[in-house]
N, C-alpha and C. Protein backbone atom coordinates (compact mmCIF):
# COMPACT_ATOMS: atom_id res chain seq x y z
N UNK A 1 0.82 -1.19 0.00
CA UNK A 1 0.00 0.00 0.00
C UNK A 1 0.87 1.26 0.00
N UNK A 2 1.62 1.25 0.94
CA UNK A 2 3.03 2.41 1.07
C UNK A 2 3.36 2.61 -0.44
N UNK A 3 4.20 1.46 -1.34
CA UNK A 3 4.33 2.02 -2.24
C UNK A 3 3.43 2.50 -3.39
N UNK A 4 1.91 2.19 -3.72
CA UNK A 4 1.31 2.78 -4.38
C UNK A 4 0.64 3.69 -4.10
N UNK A 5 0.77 3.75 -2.75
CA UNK A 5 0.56 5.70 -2.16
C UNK A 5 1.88 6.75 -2.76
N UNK A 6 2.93 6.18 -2.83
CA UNK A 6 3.71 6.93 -3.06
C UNK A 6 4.25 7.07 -4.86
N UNK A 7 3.79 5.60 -5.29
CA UNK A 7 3.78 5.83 -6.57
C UNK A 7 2.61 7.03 -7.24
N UNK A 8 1.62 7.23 -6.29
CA UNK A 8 0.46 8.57 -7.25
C UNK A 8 1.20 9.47 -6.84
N UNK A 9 1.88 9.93 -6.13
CA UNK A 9 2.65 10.58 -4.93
C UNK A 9 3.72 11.01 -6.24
N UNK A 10 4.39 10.89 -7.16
CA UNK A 10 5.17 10.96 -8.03
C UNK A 10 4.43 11.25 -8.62
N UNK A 11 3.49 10.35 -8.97
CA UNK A 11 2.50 10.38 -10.72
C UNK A 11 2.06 12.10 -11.02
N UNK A 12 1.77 12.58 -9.37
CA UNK A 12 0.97 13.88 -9.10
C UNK A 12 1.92 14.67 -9.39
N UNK A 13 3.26 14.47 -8.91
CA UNK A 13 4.32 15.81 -9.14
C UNK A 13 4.89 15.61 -10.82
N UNK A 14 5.14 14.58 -11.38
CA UNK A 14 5.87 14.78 -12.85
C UNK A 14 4.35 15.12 -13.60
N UNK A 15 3.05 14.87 -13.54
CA UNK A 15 2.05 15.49 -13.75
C UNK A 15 1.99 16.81 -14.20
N UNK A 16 2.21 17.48 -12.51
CA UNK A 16 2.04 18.80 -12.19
C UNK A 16 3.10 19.71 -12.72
N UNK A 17 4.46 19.11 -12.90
CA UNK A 17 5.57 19.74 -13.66
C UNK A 17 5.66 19.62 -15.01
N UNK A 18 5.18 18.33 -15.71
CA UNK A 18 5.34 18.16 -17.15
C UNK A 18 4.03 19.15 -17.27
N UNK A 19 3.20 19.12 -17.01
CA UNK A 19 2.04 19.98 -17.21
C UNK A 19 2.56 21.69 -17.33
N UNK A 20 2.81 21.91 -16.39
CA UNK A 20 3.27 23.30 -16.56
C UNK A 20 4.52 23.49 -17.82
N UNK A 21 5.76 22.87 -17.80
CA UNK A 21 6.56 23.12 -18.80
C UNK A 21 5.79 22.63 -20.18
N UNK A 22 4.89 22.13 -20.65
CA UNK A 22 3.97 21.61 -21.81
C UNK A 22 3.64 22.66 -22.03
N UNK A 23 2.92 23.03 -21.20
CA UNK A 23 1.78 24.18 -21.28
C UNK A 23 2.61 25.62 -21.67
N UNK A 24 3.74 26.03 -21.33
CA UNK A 24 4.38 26.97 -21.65
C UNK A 24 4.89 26.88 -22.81
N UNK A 25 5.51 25.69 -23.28
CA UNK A 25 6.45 25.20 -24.38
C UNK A 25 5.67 25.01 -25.77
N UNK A 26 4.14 24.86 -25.23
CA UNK A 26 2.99 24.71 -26.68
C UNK A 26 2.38 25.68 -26.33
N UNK A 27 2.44 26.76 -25.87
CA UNK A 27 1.56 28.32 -25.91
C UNK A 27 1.79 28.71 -27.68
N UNK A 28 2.81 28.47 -27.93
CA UNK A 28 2.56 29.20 -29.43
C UNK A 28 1.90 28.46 -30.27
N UNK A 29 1.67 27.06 -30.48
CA UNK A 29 0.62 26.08 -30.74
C UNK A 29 -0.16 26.26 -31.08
N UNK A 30 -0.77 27.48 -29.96
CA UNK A 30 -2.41 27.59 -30.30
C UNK A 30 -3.34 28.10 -31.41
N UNK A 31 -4.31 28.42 -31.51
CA UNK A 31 -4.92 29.02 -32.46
C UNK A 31 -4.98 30.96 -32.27
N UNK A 32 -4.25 31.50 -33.16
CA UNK A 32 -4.09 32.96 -33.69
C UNK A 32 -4.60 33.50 -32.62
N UNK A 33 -6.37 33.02 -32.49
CA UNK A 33 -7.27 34.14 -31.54
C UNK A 33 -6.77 34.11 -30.00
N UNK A 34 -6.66 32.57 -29.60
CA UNK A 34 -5.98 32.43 -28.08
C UNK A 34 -4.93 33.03 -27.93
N UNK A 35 -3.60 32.72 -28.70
CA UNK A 35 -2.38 33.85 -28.53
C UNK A 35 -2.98 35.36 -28.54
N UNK A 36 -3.54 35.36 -29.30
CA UNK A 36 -3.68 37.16 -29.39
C UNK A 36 -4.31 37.54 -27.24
N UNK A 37 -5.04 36.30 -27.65
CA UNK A 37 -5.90 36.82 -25.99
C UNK A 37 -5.33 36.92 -24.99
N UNK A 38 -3.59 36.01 -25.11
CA UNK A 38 -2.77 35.42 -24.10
C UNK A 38 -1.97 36.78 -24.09
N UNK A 39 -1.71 37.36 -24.95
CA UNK A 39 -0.85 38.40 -25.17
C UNK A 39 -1.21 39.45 -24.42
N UNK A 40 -2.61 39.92 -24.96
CA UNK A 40 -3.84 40.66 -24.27
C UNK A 40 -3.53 40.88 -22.74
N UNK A 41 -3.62 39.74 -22.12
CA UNK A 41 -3.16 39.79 -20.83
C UNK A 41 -1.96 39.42 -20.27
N UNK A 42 -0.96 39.30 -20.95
CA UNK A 42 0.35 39.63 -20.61
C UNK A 42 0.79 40.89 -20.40
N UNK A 43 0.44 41.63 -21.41
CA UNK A 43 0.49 43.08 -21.47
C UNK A 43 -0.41 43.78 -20.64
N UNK A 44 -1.55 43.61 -19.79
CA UNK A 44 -1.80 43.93 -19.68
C UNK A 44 -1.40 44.33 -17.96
N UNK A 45 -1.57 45.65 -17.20
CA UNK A 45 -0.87 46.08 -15.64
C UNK A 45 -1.56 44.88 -15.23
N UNK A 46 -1.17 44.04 -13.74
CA UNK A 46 -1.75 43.83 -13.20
C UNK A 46 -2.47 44.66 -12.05
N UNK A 47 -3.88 43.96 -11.49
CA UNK A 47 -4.57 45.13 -10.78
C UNK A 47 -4.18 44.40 -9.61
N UNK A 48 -5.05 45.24 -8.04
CA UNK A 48 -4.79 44.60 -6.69
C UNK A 48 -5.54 43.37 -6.68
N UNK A 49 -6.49 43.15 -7.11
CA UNK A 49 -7.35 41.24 -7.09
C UNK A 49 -6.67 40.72 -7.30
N UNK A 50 -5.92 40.67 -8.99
CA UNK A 50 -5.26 39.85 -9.71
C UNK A 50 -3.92 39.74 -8.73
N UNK A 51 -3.13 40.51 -8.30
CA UNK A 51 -2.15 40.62 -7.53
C UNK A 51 -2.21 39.50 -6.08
N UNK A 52 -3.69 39.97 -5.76
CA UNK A 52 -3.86 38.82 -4.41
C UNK A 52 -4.19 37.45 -4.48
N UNK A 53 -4.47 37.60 -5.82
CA UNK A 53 -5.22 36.24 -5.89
C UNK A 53 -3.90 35.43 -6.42
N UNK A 54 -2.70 35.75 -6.79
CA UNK A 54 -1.46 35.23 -7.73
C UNK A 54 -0.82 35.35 -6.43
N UNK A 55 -0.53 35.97 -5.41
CA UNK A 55 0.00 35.78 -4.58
C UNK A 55 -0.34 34.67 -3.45
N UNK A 56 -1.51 34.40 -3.24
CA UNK A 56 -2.34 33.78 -2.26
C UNK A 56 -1.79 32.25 -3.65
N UNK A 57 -2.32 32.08 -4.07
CA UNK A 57 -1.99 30.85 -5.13
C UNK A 57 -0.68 30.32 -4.95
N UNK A 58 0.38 31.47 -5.01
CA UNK A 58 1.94 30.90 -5.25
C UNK A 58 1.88 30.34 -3.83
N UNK A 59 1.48 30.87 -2.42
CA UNK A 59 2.08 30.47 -1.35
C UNK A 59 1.10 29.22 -0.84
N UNK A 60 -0.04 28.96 -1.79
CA UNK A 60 -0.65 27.87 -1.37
C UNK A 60 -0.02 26.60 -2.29
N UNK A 61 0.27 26.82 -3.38
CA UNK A 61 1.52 25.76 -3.90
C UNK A 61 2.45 25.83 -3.53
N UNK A 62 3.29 26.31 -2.92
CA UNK A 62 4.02 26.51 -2.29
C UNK A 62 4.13 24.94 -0.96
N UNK A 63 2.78 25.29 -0.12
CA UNK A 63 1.85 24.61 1.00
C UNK A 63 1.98 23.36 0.55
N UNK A 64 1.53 23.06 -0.48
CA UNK A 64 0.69 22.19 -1.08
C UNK A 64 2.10 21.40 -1.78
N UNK A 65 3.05 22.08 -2.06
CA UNK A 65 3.94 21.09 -2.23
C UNK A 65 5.13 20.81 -1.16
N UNK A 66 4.91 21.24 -0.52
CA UNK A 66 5.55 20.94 0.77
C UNK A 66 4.91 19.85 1.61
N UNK A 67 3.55 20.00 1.59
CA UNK A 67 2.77 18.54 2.10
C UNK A 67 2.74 17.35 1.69
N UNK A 68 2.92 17.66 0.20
CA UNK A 68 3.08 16.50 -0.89
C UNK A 68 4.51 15.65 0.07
N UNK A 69 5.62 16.16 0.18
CA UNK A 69 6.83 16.08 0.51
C UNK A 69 6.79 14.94 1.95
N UNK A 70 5.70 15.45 2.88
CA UNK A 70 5.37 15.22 4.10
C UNK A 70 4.58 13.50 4.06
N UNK A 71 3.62 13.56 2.92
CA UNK A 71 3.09 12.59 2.78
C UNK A 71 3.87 11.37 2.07
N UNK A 72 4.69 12.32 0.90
CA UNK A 72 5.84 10.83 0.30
C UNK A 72 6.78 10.25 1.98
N UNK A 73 6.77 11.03 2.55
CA UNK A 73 7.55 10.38 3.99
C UNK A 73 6.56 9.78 4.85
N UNK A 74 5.35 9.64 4.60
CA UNK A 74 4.02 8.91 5.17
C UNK A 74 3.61 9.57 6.43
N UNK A 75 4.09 10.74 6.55
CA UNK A 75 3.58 11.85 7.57
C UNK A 75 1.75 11.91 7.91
N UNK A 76 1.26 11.66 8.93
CA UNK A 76 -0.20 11.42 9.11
C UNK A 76 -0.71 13.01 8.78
N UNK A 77 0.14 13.71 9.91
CA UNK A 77 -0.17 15.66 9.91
C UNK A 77 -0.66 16.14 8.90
N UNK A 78 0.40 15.62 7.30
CA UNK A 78 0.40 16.57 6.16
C UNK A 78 -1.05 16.35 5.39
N UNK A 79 -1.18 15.42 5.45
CA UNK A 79 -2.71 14.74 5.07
C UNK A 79 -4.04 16.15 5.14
N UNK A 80 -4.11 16.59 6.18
CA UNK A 80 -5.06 17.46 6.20
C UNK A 80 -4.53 18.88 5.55
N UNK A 81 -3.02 18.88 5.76
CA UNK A 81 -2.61 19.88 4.83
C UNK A 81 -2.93 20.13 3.39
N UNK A 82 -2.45 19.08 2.89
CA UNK A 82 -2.48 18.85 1.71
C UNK A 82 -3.44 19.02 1.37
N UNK A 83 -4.91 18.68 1.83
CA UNK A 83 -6.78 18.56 1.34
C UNK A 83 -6.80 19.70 1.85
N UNK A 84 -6.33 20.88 2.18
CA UNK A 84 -6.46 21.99 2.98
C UNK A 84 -6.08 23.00 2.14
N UNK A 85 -5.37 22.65 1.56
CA UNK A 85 -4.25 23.61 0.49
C UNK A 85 -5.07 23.39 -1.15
N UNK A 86 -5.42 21.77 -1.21
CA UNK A 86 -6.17 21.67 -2.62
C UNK A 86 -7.30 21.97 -2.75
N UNK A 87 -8.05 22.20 -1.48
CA UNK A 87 -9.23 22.93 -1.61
C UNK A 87 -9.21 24.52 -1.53
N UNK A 88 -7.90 25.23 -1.20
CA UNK A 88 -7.98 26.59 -1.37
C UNK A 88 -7.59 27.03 -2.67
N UNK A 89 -6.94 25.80 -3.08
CA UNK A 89 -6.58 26.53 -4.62
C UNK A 89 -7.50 26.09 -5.65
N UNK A 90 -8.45 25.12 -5.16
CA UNK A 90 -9.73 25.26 -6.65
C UNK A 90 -10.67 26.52 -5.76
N UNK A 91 -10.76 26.62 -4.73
CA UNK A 91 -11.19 28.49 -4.13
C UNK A 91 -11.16 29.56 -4.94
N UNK A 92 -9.62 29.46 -4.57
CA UNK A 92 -8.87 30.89 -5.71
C UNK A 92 -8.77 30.60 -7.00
N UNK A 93 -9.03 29.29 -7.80
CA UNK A 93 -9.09 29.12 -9.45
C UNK A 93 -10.64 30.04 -10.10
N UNK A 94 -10.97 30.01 -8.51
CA UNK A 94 -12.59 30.49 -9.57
C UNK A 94 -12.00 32.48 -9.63
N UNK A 95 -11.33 32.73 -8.86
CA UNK A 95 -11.20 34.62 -9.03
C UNK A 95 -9.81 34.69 -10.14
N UNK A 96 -9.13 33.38 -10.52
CA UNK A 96 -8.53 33.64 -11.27
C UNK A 96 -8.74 33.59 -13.11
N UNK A 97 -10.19 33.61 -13.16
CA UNK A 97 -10.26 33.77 -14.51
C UNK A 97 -10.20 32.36 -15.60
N UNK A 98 -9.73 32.67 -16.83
CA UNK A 98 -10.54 31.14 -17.85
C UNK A 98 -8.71 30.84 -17.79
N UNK A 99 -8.71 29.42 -17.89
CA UNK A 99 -6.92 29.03 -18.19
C UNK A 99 -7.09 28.94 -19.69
N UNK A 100 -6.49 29.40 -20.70
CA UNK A 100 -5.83 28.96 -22.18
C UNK A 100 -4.89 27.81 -22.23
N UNK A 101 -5.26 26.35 -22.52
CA UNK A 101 -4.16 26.06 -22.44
C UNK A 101 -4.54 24.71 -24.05
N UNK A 102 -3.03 24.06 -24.42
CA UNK A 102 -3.61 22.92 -24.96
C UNK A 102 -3.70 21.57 -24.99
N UNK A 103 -4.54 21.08 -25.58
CA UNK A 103 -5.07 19.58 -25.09
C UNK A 103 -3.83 18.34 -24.32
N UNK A 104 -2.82 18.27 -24.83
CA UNK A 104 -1.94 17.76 -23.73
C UNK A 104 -1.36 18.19 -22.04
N UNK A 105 -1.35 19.30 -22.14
CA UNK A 105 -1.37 20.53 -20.97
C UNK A 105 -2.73 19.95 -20.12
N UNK A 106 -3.92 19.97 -20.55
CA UNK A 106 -5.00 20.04 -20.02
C UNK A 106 -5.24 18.38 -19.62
N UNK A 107 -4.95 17.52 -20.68
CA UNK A 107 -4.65 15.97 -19.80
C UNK A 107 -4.09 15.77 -18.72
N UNK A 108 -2.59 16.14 -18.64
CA UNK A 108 -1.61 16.24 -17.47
C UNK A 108 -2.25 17.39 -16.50
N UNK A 109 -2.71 17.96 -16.47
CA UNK A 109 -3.60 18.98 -15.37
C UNK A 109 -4.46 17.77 -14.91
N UNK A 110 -5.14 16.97 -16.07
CA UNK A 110 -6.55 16.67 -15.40
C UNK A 110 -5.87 14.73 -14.72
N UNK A 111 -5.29 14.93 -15.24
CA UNK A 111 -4.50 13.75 -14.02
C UNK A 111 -3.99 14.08 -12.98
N UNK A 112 -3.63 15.31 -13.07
CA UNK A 112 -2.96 16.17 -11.53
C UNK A 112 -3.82 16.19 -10.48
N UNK A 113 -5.16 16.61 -10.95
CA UNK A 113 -6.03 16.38 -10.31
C UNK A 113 -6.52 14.82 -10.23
N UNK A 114 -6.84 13.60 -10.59
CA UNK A 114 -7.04 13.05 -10.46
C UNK A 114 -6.34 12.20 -9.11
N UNK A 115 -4.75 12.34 -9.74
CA UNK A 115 -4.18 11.61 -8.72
C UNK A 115 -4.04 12.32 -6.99
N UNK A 116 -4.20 13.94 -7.17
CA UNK A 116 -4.55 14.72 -6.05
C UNK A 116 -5.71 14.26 -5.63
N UNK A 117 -6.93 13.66 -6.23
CA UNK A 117 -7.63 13.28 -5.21
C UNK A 117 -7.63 11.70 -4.62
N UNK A 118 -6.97 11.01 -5.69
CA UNK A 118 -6.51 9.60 -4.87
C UNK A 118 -5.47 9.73 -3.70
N UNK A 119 -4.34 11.18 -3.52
CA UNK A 119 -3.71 10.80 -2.52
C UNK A 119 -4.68 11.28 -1.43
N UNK A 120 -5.71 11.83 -1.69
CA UNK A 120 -6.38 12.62 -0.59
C UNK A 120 -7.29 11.03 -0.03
N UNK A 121 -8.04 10.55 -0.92
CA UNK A 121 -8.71 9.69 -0.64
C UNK A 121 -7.51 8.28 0.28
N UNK A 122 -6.53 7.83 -0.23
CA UNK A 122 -5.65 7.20 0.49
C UNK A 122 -5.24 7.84 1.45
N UNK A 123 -4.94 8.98 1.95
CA UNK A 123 -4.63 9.54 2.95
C UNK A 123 -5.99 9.22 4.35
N UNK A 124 -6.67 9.48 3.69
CA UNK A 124 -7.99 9.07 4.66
C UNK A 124 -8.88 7.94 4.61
N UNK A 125 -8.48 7.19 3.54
CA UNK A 125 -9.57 5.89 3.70
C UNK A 125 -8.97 4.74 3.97
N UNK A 126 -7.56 4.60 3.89
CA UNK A 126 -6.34 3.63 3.93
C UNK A 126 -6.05 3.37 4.81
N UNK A 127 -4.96 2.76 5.67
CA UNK A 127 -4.22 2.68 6.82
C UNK A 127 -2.78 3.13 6.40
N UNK A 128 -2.49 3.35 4.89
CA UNK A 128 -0.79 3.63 4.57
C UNK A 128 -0.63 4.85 5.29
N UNK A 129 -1.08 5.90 6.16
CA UNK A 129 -0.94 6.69 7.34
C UNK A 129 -0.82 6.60 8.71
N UNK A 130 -1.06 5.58 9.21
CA UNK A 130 -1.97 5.08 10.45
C UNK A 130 -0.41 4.97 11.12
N UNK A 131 0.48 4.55 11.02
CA UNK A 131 1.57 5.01 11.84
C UNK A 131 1.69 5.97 12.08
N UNK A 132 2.07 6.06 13.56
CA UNK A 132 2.41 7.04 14.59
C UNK A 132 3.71 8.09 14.19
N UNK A 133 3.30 9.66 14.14
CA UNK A 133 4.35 10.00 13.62
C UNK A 133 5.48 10.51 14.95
N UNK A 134 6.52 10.21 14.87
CA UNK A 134 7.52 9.97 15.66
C UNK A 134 8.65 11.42 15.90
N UNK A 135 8.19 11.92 16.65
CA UNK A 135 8.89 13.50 16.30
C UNK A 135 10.45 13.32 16.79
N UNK A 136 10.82 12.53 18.24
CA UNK A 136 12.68 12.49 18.22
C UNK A 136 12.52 11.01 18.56
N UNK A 137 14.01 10.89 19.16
CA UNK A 137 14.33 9.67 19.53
C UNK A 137 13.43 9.11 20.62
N UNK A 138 13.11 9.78 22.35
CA UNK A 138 12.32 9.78 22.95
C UNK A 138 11.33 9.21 22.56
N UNK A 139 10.06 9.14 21.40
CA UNK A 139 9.04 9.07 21.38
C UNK A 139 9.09 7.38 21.04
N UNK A 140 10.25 6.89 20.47
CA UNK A 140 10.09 5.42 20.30
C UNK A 140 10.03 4.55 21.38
N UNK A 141 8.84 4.11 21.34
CA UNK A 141 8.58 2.93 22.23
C UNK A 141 10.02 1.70 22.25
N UNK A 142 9.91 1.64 23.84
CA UNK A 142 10.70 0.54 23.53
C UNK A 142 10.20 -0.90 23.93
């Protein structure tokens, strides 16, 4: 069980990274009107929403991959982190507007999510957590 918790546990991060470098690397890909739109708002100032809502995002991935980290070490704690952090960032996806992206980008997203909710669901329906997490030497039973 350990290791196929930790195998989605991977699946979720080369996901979440091939996804993003895809998605940047086939932006010119797209069709004329989407670039033009992508451009649109590149150029365009950002305002104070857009500002909070990109800031609040970076430090919840941020969260969110730091828990990831917690849980590949079978940490019980990070568990609620992690469902804590993935529910604030589909929160803040809704003030952040439509994503442009293309159809391979948007597979690897939608497995990101997928396997984000199998570690959530193994995190809580499993026992691959259920060990005691052990903060120093002291705490081991002898």
């Amino acid at each position: 069980m350990e290791r196929t918790f930790r195998l989605i546990l991977v699946i979720w991060w080369v996901s979440l990274i091939a996804g993003v470098l895809l998605n940047f690397s086939l932006e010119s890909t797209l069709p004329l009107e989407l670039r033009a739109y992508l451009d649109r708002i590149y150029a365009a100032e950002l305002t104070l929403d857009e500002a909070v809502v990109s800031t609040a995002g970076l430090i919840v991935f941020a969260i969110v991959i730091a828990s990831s980290i917690g849980l590949y070490r079978l940490k019980r704690r990070y568990a609620r982190i992690f469902l804590a952090g993935n529910a604030i960032a589909v929160f803040l996806s809704v003030f952040s507007g439509p994503y442009v992206m293309d159809a391979y980008s948007s597979v690897l997203f939608d497995l990101e999510s997928v396997s984000a909710g199998a570690i959530i669901a193994m995190s809580y329906t499993t026992g691959v957590l259920q060990q005691p997490d052990l903060e120093s030497a002291d705490d081991v039973p002898s």
